[in-house]
Protein backbone atom coordinates (compact mmCIF):
# COMPACT_ATOMS: atom_id res chain seq x y z
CA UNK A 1 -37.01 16.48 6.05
CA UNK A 2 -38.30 13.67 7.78
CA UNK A 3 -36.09 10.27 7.66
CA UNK A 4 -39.06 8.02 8.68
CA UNK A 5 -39.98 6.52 5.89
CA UNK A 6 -37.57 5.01 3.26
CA UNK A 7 -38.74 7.36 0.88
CA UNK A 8 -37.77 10.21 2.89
CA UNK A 9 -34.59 8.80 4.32
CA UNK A 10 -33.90 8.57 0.19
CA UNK A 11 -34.04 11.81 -0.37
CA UNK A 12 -32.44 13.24 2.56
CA UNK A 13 -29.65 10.97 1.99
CA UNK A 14 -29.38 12.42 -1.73
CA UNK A 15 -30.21 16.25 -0.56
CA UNK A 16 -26.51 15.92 0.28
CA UNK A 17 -24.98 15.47 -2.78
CA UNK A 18 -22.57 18.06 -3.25
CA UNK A 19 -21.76 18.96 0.29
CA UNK A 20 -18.24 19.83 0.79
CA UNK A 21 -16.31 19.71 3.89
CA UNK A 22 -13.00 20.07 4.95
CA UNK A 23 -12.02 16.94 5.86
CA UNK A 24 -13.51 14.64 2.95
CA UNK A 25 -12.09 12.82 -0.47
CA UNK A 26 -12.19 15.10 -3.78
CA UNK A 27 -13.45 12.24 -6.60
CA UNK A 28 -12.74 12.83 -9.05
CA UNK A 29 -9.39 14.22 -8.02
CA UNK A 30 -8.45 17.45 -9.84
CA UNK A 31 -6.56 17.96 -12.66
CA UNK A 32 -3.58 16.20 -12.56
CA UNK A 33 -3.68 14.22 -9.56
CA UNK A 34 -4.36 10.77 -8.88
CA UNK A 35 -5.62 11.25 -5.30
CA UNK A 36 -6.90 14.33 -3.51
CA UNK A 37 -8.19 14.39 -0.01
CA UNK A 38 -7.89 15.95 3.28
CA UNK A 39 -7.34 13.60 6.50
CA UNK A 40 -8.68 15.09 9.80
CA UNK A 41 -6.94 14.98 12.83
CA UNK A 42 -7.77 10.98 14.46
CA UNK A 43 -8.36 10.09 10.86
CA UNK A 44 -6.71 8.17 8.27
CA UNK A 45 -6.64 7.03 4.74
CA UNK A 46 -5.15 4.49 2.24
CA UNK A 47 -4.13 4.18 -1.44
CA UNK A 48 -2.73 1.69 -3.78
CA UNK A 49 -0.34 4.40 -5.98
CA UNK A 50 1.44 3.30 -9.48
CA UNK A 51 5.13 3.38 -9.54
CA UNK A 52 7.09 7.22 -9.76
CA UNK A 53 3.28 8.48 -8.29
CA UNK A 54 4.58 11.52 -6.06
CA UNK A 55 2.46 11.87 -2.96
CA UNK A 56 2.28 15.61 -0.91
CA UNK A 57 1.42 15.83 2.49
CA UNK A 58 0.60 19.38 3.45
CA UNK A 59 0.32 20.36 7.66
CA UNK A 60 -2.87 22.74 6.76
CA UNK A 61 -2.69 24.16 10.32
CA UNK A 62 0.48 23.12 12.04
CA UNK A 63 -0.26 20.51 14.52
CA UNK A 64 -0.46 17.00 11.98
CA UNK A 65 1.40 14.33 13.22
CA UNK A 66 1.08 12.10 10.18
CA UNK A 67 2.47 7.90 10.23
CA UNK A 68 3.11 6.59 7.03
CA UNK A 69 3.77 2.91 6.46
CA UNK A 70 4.08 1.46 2.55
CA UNK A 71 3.78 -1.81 1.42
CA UNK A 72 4.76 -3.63 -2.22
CA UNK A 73 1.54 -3.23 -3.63
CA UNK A 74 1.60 -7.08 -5.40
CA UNK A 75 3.31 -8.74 -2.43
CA UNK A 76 2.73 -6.82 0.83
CA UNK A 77 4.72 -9.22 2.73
CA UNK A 78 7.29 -6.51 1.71
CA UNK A 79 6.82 -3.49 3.71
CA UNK A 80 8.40 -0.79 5.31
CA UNK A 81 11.37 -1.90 7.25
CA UNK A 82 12.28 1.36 9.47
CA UNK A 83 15.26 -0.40 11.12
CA UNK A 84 16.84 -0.78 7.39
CA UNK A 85 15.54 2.48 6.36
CA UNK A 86 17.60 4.14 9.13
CA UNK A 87 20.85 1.62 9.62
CA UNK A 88 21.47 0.86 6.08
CA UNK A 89 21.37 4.60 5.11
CA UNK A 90 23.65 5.74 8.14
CA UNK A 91 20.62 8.36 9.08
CA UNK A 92 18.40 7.91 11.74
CA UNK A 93 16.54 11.26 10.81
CA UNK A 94 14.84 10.93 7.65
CA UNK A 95 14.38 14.27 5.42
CA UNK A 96 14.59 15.08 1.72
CA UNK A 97 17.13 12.09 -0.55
CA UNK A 98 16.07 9.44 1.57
CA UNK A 99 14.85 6.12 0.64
CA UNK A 100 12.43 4.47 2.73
CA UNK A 101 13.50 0.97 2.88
CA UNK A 102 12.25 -2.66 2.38
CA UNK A 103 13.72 -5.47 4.39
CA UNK A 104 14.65 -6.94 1.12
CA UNK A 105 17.28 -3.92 0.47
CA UNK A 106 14.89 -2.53 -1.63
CA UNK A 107 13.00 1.57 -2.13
CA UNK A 108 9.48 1.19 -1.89
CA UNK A 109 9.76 5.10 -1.82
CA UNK A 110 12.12 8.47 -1.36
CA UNK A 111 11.58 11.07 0.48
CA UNK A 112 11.41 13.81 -2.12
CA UNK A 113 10.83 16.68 0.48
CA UNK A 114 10.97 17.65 4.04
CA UNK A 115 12.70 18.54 7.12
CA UNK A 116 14.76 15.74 9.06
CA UNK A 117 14.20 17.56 12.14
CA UNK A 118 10.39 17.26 11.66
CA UNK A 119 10.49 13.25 11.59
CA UNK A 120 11.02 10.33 13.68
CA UNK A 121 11.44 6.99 12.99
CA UNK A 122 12.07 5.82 16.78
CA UNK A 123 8.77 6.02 18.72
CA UNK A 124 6.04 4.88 16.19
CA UNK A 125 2.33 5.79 16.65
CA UNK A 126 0.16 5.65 19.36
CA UNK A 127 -1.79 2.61 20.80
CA UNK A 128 -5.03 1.24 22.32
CA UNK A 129 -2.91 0.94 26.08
CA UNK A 130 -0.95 4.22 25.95
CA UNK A 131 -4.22 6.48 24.65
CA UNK A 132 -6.76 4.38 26.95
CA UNK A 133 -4.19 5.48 29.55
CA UNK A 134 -3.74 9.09 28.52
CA UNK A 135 -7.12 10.37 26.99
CA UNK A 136 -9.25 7.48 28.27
CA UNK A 137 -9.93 5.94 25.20
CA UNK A 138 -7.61 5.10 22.41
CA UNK A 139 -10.51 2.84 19.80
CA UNK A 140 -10.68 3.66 16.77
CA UNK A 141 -14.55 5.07 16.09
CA UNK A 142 -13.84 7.35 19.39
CA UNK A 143 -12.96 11.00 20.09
CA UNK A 144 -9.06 10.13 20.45
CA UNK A 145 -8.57 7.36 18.42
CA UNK A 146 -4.79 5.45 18.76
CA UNK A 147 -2.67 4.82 15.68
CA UNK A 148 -2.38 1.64 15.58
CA UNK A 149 -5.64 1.40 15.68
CA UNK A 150 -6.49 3.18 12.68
CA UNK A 151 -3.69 1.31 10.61
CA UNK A 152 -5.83 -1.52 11.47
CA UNK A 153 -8.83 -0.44 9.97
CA UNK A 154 -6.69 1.45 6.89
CA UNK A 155 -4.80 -2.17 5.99
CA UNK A 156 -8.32 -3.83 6.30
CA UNK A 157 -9.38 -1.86 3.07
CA UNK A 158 -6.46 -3.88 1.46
CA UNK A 159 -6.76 -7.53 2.95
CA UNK A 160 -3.98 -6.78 5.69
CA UNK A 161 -4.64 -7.49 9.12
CA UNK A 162 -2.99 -5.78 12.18
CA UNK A 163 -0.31 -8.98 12.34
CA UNK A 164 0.64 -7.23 8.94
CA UNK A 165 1.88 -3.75 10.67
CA UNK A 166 5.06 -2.71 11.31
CA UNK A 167 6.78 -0.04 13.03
CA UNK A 168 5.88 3.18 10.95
CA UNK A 169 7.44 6.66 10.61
CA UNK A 170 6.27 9.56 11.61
CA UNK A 171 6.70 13.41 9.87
CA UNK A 172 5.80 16.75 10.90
CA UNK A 173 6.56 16.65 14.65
CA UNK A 174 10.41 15.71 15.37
CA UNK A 175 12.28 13.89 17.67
CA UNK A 176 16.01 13.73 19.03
CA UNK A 177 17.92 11.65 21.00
CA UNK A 178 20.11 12.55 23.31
CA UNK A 179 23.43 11.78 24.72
CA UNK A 180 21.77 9.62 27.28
CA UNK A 181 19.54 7.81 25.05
CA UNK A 182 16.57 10.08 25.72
CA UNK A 183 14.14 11.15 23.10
CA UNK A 184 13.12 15.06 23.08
CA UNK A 185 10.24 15.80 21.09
CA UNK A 186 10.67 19.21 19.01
CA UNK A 187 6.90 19.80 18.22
CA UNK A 188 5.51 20.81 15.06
CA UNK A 189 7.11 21.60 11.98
CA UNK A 190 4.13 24.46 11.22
CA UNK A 191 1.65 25.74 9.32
CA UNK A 192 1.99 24.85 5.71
CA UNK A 193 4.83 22.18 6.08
CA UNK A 194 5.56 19.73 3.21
CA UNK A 195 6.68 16.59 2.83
CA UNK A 196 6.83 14.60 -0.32
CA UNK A 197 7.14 11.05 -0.86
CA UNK A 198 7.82 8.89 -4.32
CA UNK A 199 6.47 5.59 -5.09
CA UNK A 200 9.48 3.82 -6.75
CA UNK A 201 7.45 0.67 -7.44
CA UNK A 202 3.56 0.38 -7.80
CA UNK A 203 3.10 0.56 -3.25
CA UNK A 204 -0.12 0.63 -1.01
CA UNK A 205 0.45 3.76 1.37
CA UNK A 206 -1.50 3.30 4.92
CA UNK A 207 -1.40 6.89 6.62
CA UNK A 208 -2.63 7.82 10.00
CA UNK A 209 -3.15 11.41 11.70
CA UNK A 210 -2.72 11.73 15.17
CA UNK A 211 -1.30 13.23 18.04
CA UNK A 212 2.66 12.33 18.54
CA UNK A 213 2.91 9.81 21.34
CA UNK A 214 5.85 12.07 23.04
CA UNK A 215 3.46 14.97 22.86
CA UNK A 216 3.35 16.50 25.86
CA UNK A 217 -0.21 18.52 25.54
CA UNK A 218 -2.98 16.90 27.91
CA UNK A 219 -5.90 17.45 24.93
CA UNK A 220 -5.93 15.26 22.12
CA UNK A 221 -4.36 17.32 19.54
CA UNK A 222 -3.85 17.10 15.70
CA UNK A 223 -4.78 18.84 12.81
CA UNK A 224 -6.13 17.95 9.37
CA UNK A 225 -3.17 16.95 6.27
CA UNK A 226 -4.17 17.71 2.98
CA UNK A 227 -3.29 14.93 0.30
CA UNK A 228 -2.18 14.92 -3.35
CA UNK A 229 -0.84 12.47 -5.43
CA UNK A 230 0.37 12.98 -8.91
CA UNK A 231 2.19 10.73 -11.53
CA UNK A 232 6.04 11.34 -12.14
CA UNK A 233 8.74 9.29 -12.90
CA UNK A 234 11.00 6.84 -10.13
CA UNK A 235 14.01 7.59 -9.35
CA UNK A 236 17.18 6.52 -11.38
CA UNK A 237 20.12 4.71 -9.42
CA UNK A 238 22.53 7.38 -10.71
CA UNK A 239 19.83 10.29 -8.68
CA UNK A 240 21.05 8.60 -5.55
CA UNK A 241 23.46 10.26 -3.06
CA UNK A 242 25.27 7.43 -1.49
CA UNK A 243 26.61 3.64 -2.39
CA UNK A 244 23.82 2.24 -0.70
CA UNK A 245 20.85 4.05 -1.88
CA UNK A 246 22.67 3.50 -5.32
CA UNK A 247 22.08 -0.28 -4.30
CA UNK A 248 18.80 -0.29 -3.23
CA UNK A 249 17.65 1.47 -6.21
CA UNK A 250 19.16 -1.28 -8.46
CA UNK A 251 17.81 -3.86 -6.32
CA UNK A 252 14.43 -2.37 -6.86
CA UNK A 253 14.90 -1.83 -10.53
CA UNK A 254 15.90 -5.39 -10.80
CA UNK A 255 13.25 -6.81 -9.39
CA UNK A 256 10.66 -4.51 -11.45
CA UNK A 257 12.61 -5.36 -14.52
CA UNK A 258 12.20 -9.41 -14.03
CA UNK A 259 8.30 -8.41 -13.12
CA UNK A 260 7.86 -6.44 -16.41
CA UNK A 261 7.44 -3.34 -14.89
CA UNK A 262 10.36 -1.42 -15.43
């Protein structure tokens, strides 16, 4: 079909209706979920999601390296704090019970499911320098596109500019530290591996998919995450497992409570 005319772009452009892919949003979402999509490896994707949403992240073939970073969805200035997510707690290695953590002591989500061995909140994402360096090129409409990068075009989509990004954790590929300080990367968590996330106030998620910055392969490798999101309930205070996620879930409910919202 020939695109020369408008006419025939038109309908070449519409012959495509219905095309699916692998990698691609499912709108409407299926039954039951609030957000379906799968994220190819070097891509990324955002969503505003309403308070007790629960969002699964599925490896599909074992080598997804996904970053997450989650703002307050009415005042972004509150975001992801992974220092306080990881001091406050006592737990530098973030699996299933954990609250991820607001700089105002409060849950902007809990981890609901997944392996602490398969995340790492030390080395963040990749960037322009580092994948310029390693893959020669690192932009974000390339063949190995950084991170950081891509969290800048994901918080665009939501008036955020890159001055707006923090550090951001990582989950299926692990890290450890070692006696000297030294970070060991443990690789992939697998085929099929799951991690969960709850919304416990209405949050903008920014996630990126791409190769671990300690990963050791010379090719740019990463494979696609599938996405679901369905609606649930937050978290009470009394769910939580220590004195200090017990705060920060009052905290949070306080604030919603004064905002009408819980």
């Amino acid at each position: 079909m020939s695109t020369a005319t408008t006419t025939g772009a038109r309908e070449h452009a519409r012959a495509q209706g219905g095309t699916v892919v692998e990698c691609m949003p499912t709108v409407p979402a299926s039954t039951g979920l609030t957000w379906e999509e799968t994220i190819p490896g070097g891509g990324y994707a955002s969503k505003r999601l309403a308070r007790g949403t629960t969002l699964r992240l599925t490896d599909v073939h074992g080598d997804a390296c996904v970053s997450v970073l989650v703002f307050n969805a009415d005042e972004p200035w509150e975001r992801l704090n992974v220092a306080d997510t990881v001091k406050v707690l006592w737990q530098a290695y973030v699996g299933e019970g954990h609250l991820l953590l607001s700089d105002q002591g409060r849950a902007l989500a809990t981890v609901t499911a997944g392996s602490p061995d398969r995340s790492d909140t030390f080395c963040g994402t990749t960037t322009l320098t580092s994948n310029s360096s390693r893959y020669g090129d690192g932009s974000p409409h390339s063949a190995t596109p950084a991170g950081r990068e891509l969290f800048t075009l994901a918080a665009a989509k939501h008036g955020l500019t890159r001055r707006d990004l923090p550090p951001s954790i990582s989950f299926f590929q692990g890290v450890r530290v070692g006696a000297d300080g030294g970070f060991t990367w443990l690789g992939s968590a697998g085929p099929g591996a799951v991690v969960e996330l709850r919304a416990e106030m209405p949050v903008t998620v920014l996630l990126v998919n791409v190769p671990h910055p300690l990963d050791p392969r010379e090719e740019y490798t990463c494979s696609p995450v599938r996405i679901s999101a369905r609606p649930g309930k937050p978290s009470e205070p009394r769910d939580a497992r220590t004195p200090e996620a017990e705060r920060a879930l009052f905290n949070t409910v306080d604030y919603l409570t004064a905002r009408g919202l819980a």
